[in-house]
C-alpha atoms as a PDB file:
ATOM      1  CA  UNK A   1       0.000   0.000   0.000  1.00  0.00           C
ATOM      2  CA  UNK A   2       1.400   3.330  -1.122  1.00  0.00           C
ATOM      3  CA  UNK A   3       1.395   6.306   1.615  1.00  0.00           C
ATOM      4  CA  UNK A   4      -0.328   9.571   0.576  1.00  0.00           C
ATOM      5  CA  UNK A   5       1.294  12.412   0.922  1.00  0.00           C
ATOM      6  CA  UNK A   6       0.528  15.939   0.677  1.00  0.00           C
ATOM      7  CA  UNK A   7      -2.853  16.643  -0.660  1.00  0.00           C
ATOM      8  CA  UNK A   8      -3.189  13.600  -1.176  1.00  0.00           C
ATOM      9  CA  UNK A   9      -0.932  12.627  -3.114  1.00  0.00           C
ATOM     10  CA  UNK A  10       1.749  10.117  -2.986  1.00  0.00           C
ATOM     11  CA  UNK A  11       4.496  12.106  -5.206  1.00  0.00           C
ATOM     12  CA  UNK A  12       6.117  14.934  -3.237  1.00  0.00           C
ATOM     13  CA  UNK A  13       9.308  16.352  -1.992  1.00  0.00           C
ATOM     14  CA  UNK A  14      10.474  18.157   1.120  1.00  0.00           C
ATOM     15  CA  UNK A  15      12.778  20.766   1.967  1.00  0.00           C
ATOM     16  CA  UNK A  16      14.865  20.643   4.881  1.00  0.00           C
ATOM     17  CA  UNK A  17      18.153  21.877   7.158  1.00  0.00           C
ATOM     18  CA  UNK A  18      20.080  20.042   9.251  1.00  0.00           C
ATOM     19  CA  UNK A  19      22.945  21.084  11.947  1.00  0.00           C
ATOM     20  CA  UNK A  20      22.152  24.332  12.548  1.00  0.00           C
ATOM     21  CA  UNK A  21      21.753  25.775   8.905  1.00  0.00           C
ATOM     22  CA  UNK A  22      25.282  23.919   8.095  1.00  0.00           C
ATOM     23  CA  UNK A  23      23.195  21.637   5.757  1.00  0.00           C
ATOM     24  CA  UNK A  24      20.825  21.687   3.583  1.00  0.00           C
ATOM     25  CA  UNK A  25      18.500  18.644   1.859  1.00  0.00           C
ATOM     26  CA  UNK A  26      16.224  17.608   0.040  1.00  0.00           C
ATOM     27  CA  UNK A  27      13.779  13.913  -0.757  1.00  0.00           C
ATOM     28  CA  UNK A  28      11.261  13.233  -2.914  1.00  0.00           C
ATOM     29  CA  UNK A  29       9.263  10.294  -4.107  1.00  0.00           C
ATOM     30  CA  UNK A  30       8.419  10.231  -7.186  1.00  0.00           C
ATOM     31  CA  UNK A  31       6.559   6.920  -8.535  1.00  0.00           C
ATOM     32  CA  UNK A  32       3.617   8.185 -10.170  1.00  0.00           C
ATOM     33  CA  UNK A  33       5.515  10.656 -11.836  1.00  0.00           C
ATOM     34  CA  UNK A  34       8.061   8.232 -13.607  1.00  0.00           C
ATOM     35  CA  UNK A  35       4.895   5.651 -14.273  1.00  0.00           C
ATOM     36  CA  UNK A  36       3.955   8.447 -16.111  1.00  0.00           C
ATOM     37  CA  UNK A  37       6.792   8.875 -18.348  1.00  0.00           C
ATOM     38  CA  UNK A  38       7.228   5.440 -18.783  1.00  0.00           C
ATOM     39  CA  UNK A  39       3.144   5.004 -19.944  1.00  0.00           C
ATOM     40  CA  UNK A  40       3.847   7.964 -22.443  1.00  0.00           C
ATOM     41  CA  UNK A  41       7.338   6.515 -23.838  1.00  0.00           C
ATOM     42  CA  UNK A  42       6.892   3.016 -23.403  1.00  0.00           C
ATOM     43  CA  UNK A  43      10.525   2.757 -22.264  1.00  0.00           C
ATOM     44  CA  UNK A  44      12.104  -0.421 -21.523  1.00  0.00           C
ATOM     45  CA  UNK A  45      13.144  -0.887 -18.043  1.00  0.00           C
ATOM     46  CA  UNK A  46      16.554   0.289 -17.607  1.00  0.00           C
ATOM     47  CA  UNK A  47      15.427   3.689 -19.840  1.00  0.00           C
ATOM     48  CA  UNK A  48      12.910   3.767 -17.246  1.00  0.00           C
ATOM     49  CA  UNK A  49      15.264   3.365 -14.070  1.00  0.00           C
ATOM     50  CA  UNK A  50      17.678   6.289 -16.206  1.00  0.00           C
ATOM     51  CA  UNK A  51      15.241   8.844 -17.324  1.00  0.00           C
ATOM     52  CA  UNK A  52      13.144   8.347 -13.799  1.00  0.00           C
ATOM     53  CA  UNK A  53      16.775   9.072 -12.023  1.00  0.00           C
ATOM     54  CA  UNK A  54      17.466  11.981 -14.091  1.00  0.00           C
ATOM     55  CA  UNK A  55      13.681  13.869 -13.879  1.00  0.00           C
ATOM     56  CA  UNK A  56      14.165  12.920  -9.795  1.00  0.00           C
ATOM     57  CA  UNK A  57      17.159  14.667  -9.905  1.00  0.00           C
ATOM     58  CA  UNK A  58      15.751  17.565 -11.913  1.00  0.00           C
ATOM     59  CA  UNK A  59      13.109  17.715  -9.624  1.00  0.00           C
ATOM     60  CA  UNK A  60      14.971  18.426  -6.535  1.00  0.00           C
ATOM     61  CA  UNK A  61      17.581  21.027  -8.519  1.00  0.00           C
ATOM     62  CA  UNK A  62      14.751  22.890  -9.857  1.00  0.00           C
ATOM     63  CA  UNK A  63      13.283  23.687  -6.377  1.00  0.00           C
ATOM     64  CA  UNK A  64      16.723  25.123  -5.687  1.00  0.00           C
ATOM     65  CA  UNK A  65      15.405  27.934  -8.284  1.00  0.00           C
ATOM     66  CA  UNK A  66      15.211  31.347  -7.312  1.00  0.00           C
ATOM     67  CA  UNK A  67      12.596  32.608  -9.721  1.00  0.00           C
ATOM     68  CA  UNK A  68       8.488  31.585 -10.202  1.00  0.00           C
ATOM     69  CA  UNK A  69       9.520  31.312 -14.091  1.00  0.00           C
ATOM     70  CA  UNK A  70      12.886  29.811 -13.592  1.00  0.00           C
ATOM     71  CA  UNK A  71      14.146  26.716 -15.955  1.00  0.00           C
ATOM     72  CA  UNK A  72      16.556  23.866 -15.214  1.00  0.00           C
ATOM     73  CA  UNK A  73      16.886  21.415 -18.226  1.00  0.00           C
ATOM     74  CA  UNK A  74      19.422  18.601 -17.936  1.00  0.00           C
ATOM     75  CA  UNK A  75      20.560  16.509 -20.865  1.00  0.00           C
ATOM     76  CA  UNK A  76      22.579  13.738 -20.988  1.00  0.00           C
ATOM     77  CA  UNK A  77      24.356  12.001 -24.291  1.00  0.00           C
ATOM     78  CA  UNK A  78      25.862   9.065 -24.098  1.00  0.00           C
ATOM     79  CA  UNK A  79      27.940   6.516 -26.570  1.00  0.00           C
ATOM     80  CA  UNK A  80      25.534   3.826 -25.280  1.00  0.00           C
ATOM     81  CA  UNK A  81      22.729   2.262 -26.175  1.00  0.00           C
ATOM     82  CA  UNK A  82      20.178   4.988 -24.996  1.00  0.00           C
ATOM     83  CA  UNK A  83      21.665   8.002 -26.904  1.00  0.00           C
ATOM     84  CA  UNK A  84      20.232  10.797 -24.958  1.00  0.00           C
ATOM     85  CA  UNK A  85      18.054  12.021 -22.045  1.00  0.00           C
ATOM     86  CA  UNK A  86      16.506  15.013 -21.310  1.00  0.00           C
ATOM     87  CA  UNK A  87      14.838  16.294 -18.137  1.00  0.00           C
ATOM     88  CA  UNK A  88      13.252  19.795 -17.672  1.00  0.00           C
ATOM     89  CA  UNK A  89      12.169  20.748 -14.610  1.00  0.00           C
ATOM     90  CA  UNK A  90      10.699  24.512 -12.726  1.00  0.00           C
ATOM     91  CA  UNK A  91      10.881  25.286  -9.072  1.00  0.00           C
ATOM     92  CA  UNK A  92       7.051  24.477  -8.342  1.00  0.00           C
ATOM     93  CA  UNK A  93       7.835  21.024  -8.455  1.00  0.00           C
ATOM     94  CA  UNK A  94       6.772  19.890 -12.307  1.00  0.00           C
ATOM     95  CA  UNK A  95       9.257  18.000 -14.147  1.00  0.00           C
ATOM     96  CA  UNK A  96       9.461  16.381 -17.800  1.00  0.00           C
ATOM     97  CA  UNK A  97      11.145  13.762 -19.571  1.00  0.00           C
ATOM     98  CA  UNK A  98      12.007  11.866 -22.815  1.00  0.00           C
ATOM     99  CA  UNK A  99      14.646   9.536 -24.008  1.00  0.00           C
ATOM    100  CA  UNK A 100      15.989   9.554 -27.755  1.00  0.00           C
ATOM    101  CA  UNK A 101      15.961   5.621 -27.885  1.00  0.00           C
ATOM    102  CA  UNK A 102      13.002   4.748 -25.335  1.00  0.00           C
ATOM    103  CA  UNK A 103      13.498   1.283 -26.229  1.00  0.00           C
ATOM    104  CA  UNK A 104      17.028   1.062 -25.819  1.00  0.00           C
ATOM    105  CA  UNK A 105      17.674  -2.370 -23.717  1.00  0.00           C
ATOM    106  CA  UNK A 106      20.829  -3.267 -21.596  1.00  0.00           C
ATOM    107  CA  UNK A 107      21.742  -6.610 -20.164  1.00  0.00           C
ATOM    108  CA  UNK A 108      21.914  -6.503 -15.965  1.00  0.00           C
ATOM    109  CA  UNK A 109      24.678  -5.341 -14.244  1.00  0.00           C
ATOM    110  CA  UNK A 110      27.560  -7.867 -12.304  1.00  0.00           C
ATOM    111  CA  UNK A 111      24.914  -6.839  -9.009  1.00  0.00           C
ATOM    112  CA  UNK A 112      22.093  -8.358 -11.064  1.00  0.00           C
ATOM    113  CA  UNK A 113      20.512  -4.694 -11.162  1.00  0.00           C
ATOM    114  CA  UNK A 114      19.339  -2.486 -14.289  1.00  0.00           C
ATOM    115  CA  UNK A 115      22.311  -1.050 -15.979  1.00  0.00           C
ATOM    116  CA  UNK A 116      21.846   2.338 -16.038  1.00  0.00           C
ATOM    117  CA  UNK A 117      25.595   3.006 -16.580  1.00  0.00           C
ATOM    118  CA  UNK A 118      25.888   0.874 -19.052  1.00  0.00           C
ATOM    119  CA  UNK A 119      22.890   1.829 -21.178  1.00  0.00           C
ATOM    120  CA  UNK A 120      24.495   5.272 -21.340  1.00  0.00           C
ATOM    121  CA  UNK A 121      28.007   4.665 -21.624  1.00  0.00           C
ATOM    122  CA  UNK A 122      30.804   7.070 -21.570  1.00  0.00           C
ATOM    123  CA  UNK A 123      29.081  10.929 -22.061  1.00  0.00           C
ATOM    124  CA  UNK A 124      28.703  14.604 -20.987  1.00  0.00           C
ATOM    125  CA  UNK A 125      26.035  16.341 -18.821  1.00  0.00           C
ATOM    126  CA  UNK A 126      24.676  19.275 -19.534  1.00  0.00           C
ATOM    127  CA  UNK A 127      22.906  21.540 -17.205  1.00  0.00           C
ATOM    128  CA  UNK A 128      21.338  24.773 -18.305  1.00  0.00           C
ATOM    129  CA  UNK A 129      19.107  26.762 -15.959  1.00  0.00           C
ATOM    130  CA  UNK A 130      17.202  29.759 -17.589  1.00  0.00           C
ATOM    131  CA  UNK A 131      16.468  32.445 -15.307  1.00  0.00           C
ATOM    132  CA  UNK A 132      14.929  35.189 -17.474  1.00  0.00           C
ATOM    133  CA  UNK A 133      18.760  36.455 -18.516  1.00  0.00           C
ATOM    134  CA  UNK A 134      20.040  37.434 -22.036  1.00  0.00           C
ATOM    135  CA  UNK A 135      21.825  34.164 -21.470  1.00  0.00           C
ATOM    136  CA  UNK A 136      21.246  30.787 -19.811  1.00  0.00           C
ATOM    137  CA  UNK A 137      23.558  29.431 -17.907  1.00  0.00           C
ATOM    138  CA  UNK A 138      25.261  26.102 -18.902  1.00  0.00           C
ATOM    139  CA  UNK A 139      27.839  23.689 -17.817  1.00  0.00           C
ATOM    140  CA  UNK A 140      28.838  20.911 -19.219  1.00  0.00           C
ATOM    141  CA  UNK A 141      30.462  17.955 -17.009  1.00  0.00           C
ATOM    142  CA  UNK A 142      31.880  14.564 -18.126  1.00  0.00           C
ATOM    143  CA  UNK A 143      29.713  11.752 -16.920  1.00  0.00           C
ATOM    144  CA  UNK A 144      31.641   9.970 -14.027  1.00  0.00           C
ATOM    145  CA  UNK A 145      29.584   6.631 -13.972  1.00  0.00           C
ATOM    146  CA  UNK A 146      26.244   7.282 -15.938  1.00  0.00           C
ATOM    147  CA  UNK A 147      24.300   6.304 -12.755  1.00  0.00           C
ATOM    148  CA  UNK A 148      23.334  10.116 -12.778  1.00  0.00           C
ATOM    149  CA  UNK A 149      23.170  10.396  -8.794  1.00  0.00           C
ATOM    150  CA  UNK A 150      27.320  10.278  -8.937  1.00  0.00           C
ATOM    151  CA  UNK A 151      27.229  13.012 -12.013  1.00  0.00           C
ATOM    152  CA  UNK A 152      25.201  15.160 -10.325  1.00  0.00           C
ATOM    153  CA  UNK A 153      27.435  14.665  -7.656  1.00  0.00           C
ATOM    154  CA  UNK A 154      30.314  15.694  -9.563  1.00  0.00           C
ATOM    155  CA  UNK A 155      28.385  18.325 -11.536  1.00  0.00           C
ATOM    156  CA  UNK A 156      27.818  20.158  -7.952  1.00  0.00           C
ATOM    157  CA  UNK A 157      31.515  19.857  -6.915  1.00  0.00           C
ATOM    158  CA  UNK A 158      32.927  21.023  -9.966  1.00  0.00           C
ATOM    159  CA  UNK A 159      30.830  23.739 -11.741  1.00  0.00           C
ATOM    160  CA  UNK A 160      28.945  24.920  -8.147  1.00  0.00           C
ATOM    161  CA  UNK A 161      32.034  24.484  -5.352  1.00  0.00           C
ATOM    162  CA  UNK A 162      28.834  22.474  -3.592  1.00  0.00           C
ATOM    163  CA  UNK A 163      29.735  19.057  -1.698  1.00  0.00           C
ATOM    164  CA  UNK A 164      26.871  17.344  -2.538  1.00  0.00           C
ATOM    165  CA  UNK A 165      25.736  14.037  -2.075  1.00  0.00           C
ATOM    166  CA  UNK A 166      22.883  12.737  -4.085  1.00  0.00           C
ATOM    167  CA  UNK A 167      21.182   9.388  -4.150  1.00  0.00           C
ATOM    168  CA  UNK A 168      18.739   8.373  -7.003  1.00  0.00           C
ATOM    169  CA  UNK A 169      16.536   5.121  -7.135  1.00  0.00           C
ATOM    170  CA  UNK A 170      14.115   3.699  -9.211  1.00  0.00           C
ATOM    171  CA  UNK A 171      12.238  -0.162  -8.453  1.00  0.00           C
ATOM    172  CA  UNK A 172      10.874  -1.645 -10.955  1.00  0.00           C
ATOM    173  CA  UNK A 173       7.668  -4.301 -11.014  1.00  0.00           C
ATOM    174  CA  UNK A 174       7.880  -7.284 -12.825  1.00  0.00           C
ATOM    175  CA  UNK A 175       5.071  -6.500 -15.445  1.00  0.00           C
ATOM    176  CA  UNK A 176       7.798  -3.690 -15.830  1.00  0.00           C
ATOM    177  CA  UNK A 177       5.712  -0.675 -14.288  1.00  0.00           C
ATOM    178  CA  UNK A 178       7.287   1.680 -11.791  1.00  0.00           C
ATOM    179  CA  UNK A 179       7.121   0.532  -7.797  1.00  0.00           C
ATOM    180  CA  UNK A 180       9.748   2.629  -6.265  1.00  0.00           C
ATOM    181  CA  UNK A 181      10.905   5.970  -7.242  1.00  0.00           C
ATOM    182  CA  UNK A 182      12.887   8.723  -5.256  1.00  0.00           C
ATOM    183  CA  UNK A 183      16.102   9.889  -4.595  1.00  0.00           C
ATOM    184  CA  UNK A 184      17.615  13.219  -1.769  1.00  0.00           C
ATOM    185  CA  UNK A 185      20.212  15.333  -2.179  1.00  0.00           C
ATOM    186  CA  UNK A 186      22.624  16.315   0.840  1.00  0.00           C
ATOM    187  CA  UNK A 187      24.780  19.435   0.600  1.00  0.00           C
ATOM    188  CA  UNK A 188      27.085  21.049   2.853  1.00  0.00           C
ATOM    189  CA  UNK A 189      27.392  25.088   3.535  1.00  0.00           C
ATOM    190  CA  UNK A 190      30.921  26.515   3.432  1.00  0.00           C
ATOM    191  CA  UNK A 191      30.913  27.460   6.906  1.00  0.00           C
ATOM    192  CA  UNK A 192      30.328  23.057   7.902  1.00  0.00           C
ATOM    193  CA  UNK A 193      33.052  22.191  10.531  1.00  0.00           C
ATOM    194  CA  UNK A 194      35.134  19.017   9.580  1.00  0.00           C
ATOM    195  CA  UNK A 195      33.631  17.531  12.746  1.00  0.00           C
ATOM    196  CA  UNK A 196      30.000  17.646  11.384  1.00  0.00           C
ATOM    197  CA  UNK A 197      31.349  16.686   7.720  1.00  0.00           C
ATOM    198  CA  UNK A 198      33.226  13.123   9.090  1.00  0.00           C
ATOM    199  CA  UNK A 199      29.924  12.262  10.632  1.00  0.00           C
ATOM    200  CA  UNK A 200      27.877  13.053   8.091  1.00  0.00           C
ATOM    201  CA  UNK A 201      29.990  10.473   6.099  1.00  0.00           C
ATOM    202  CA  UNK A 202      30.424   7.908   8.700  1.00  0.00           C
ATOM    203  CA  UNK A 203      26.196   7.616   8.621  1.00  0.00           C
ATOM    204  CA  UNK A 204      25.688   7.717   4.558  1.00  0.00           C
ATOM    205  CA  UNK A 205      28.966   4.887   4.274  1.00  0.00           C
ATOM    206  CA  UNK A 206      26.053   2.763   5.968  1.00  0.00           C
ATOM    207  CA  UNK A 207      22.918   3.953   4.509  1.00  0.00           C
ATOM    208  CA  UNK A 208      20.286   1.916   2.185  1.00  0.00           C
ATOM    209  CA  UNK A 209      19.985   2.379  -1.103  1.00  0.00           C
ATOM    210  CA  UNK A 210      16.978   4.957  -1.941  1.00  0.00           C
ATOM    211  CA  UNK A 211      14.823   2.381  -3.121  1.00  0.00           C
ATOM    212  CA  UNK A 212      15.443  -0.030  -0.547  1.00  0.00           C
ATOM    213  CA  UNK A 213      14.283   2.963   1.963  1.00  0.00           C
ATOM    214  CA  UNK A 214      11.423   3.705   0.074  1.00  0.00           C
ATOM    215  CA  UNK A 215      10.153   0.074   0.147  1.00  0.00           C
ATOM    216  CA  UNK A 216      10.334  -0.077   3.842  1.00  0.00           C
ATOM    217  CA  UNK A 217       7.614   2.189   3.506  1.00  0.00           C
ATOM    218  CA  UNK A 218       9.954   5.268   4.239  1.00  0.00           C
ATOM    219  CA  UNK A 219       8.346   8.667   3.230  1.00  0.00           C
ATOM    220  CA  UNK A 220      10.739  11.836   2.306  1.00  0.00           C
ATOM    221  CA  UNK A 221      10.862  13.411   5.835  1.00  0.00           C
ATOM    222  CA  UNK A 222      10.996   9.545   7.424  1.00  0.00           C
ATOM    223  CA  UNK A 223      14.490   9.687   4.313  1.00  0.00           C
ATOM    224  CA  UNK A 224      15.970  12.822   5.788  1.00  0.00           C
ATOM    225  CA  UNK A 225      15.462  11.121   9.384  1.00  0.00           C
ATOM    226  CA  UNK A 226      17.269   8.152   8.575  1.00  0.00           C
ATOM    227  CA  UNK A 227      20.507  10.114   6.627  1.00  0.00           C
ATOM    228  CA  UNK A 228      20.868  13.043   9.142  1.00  0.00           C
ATOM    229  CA  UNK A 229      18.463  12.527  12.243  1.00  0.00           C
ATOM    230  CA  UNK A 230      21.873  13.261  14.683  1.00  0.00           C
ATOM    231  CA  UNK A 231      22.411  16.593  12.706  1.00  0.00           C
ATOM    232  CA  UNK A 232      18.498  17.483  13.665  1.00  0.00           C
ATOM    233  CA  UNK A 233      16.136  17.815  10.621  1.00  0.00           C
ATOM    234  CA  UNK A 234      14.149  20.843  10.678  1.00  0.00           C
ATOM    235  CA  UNK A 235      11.534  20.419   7.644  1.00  0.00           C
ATOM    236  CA  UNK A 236      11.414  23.757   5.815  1.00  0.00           C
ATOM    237  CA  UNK A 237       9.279  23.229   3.090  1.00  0.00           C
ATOM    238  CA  UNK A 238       6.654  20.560   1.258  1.00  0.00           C
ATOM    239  CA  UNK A 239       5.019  20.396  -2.385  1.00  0.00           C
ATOM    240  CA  UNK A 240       3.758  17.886  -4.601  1.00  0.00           C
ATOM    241  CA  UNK A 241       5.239  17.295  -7.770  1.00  0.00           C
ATOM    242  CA  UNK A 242       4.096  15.803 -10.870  1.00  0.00           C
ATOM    243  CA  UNK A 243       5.208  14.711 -14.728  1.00  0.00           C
ATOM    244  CA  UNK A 244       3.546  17.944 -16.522  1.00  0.00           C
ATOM    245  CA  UNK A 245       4.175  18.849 -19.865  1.00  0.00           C
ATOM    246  CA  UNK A 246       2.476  22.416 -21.074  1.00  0.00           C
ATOM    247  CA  UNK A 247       2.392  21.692 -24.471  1.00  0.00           C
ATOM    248  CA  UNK A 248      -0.390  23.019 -26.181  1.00  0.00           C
ATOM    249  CA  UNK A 249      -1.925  23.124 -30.014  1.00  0.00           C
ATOM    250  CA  UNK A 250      -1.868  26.736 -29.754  1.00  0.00           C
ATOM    251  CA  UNK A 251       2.238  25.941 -29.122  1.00  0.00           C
ATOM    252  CA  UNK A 252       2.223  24.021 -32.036  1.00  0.00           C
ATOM    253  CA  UNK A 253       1.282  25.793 -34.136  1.00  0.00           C
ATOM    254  CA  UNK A 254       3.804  28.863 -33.480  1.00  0.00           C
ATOM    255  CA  UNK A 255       6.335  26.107 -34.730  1.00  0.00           C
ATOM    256  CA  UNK A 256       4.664  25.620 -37.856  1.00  0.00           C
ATOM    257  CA  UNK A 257       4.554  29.270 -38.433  1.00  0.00           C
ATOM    258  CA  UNK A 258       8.073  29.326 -37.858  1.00  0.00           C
ATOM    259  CA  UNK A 259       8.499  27.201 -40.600  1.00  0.00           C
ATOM    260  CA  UNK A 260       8.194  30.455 -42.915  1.00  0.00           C
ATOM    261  CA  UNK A 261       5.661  30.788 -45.812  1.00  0.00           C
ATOM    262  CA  UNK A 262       7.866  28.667 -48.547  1.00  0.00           C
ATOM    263  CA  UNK A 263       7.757  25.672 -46.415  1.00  0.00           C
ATOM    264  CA  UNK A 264       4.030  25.851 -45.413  1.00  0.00           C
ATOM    265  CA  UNK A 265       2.897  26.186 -48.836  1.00  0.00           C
ATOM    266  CA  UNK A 266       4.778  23.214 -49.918  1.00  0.00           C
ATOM    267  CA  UNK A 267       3.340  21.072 -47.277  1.00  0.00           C
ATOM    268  CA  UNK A 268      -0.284  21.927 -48.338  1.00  0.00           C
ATOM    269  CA  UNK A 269       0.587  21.627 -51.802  1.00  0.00           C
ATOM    270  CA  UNK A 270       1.382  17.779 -50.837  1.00  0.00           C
ATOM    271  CA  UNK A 271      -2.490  17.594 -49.720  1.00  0.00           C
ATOM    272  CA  UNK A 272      -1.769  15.339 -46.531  1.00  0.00           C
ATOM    273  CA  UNK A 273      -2.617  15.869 -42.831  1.00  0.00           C
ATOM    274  CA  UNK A 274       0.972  17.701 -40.839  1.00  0.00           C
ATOM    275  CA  UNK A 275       1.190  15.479 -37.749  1.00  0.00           C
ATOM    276  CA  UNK A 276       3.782  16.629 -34.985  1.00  0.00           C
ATOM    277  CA  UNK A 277       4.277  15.404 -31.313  1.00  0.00           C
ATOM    278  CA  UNK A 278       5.772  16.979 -28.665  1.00  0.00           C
ATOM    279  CA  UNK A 279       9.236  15.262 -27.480  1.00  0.00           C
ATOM    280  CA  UNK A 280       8.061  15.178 -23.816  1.00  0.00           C
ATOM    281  CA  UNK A 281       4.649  13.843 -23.508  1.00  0.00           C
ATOM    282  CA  UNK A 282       4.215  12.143 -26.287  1.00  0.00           C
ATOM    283  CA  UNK A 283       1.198  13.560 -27.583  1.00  0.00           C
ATOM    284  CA  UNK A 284       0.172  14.410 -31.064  1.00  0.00           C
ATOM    285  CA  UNK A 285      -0.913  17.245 -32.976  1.00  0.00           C
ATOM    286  CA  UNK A 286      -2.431  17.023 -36.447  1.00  0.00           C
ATOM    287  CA  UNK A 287      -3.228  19.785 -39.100  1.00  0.00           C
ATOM    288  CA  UNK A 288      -5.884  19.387 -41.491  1.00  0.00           C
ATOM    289  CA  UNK A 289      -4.765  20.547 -45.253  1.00  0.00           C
ATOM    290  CA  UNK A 290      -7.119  23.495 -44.729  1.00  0.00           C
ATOM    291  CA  UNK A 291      -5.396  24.215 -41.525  1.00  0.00           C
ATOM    292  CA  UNK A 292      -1.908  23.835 -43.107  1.00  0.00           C
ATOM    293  CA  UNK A 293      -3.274  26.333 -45.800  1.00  0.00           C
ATOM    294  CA  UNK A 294      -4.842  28.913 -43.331  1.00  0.00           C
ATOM    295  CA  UNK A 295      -1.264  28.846 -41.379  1.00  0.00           C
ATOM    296  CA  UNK A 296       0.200  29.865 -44.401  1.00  0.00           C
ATOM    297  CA  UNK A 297      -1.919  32.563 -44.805  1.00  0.00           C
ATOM    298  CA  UNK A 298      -1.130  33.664 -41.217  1.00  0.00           C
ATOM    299  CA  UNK A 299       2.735  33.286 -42.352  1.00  0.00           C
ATOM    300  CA  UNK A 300       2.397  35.251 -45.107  1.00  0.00           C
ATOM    301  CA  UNK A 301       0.532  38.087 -43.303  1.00  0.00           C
ATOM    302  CA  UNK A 302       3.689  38.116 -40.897  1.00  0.00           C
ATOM    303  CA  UNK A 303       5.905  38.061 -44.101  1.00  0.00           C
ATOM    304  CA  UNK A 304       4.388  41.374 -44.837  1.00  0.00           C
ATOM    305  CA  UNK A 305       4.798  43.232 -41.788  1.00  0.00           C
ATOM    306  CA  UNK A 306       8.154  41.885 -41.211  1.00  0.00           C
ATOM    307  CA  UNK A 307       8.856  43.608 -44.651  1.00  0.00           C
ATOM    308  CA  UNK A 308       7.023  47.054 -43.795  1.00  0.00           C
ATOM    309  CA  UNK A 309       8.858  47.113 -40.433  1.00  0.00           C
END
């Protein structure tokens, strides 16, 4: 029996500091959320376990966000099997996902567990976050494993001077749907004394994995508990989060207009439907010829002004 949450829900994260202010964390679970994905993609297990880790991940970064409108995308390409992933995320706590080979399959690990490593293979990270500047910011890190919770790791060390420990985890079901999905994120504040930091270590060395936690029926703040309860959790914050995806036919469309009038009137000159989908959810859009046609009308009225201007 899953435990609801907030609002009922059973997909949230919390907020939290530990040892006076000297650290800060974060948990989530996120199960629905990665069903979700998975039910849109139809992604083979270990895509599921990778892109599920990743939009976790996401998820807990993008509440770090300053800014109501704020953006954190991470991308991943690999030399293995999977290609690519993609995770977008905001700091209310909505998150998407795709894969560019959803399909993409990867014999188990020497631990008998889903390779996630292996079915992304030797790579870069990127992580962008767009806060309303002429320019996004970006990094790019080498993957260190592929299991994403170590590159994030490394991403925070290296491009944020953060210590950072982050733990992703995704169970999967034997009819291959999502039971366990969550991950936290630990990170000291410069001021931490090396006292608290050896400590801190000492417990995670002989912690559970995520998933294993979560399957003992552990909920995020029960999480924080069992990594820093010593340190004393103070819970700062709670919100659901959810897969959401704000495409939109109205969204659509712009990129059809952006096409330009040449290339709309040689798509309804071929007489068939247009149908696109959106990379994230999956769903799909499709144009009538007489819609095509009165888009390329609309394009050629913007041709026009764009001239007189």
């Amino acid at each position: 029996m899953k435990k609801k949450g907030i609002d009922g829900m059973t997909d949230y994260m919390v907020r939290a500091t530990a040892a006076d202010a000297q650290i800060r964390a974060f948990a989530v679970t996120s199960r629905e959320l990665v069903e979700t994905a998975r039910a849109a993609h139809d992604t083979s297990p270990v895509v599921t376990a990778a892109l599920g880790r990743l939009m976790t991940g996401a998820l807990m970064m993008g509440s770090m966000l300053k800014g109501e409108e704020d953006i954190l995308t991470l991308q991943i390409k690999g030399e293995g099997p999977v290609h690519g992933l993609t995770a977008t995320a905001d700091a209310a706590g909505h998150v998407k996902g795709y894969a560019d080979n959803p399909q993409a399959m990867m014999p188990p690990n020497s631990a008998g567990k889903l390779d996630v490593g292996g079915v992304i293979g030797a790579g870069v990270l990127h992580v962008m976050k767009d806060m309303g500047l002429k320019e996004p910011y970006a990094s790019t890190v080498a993957l260190q494993t592929g299991e994403i919770g170590d590159d994030l790791t490394y991403y925070f060390a290296t491009s944020e001077q953060i210590p950072s420990v982050v733990a992703l985890g995704v169970l999967m079901n034997r009819d291959n749907t999502v039971r366990q999905a969550g991950g936290f994120i630990v990170q000291l504040m410069p001021f931490t004394p090396d006292e608290v930091i050896d400590r801190l270590e000492e417990r995670l060395s002989g912690l559970s994995s995520v998933t294993a936690m979560l399957e003992a029926g552990n909920t995020p703040e029960e999480i924080l508990e069992l990594v820093l309860g010593e340190f004393g959790v103070e819970i700062t914050d709670r919100m659901p989060v959810a897969f959401q995806c704000n495409c939109s036919r109205e969204r659509v469309e712009k990129v059809l207009l952006s096409l330009g009038k040449k290339e709309l009137e040689e798509l309804a000159a071929e007489g068939k439907e247009v149908e696109l989908h959106c990379h994230f959810c999956n769903k799909r859009y499709i144009f009538a010829t007489g819609e095509v046609a009165g888009l390329m009308k609309a394009a050629g009225a913007t041709d026009v002004s764009e001239e007189r201007s």
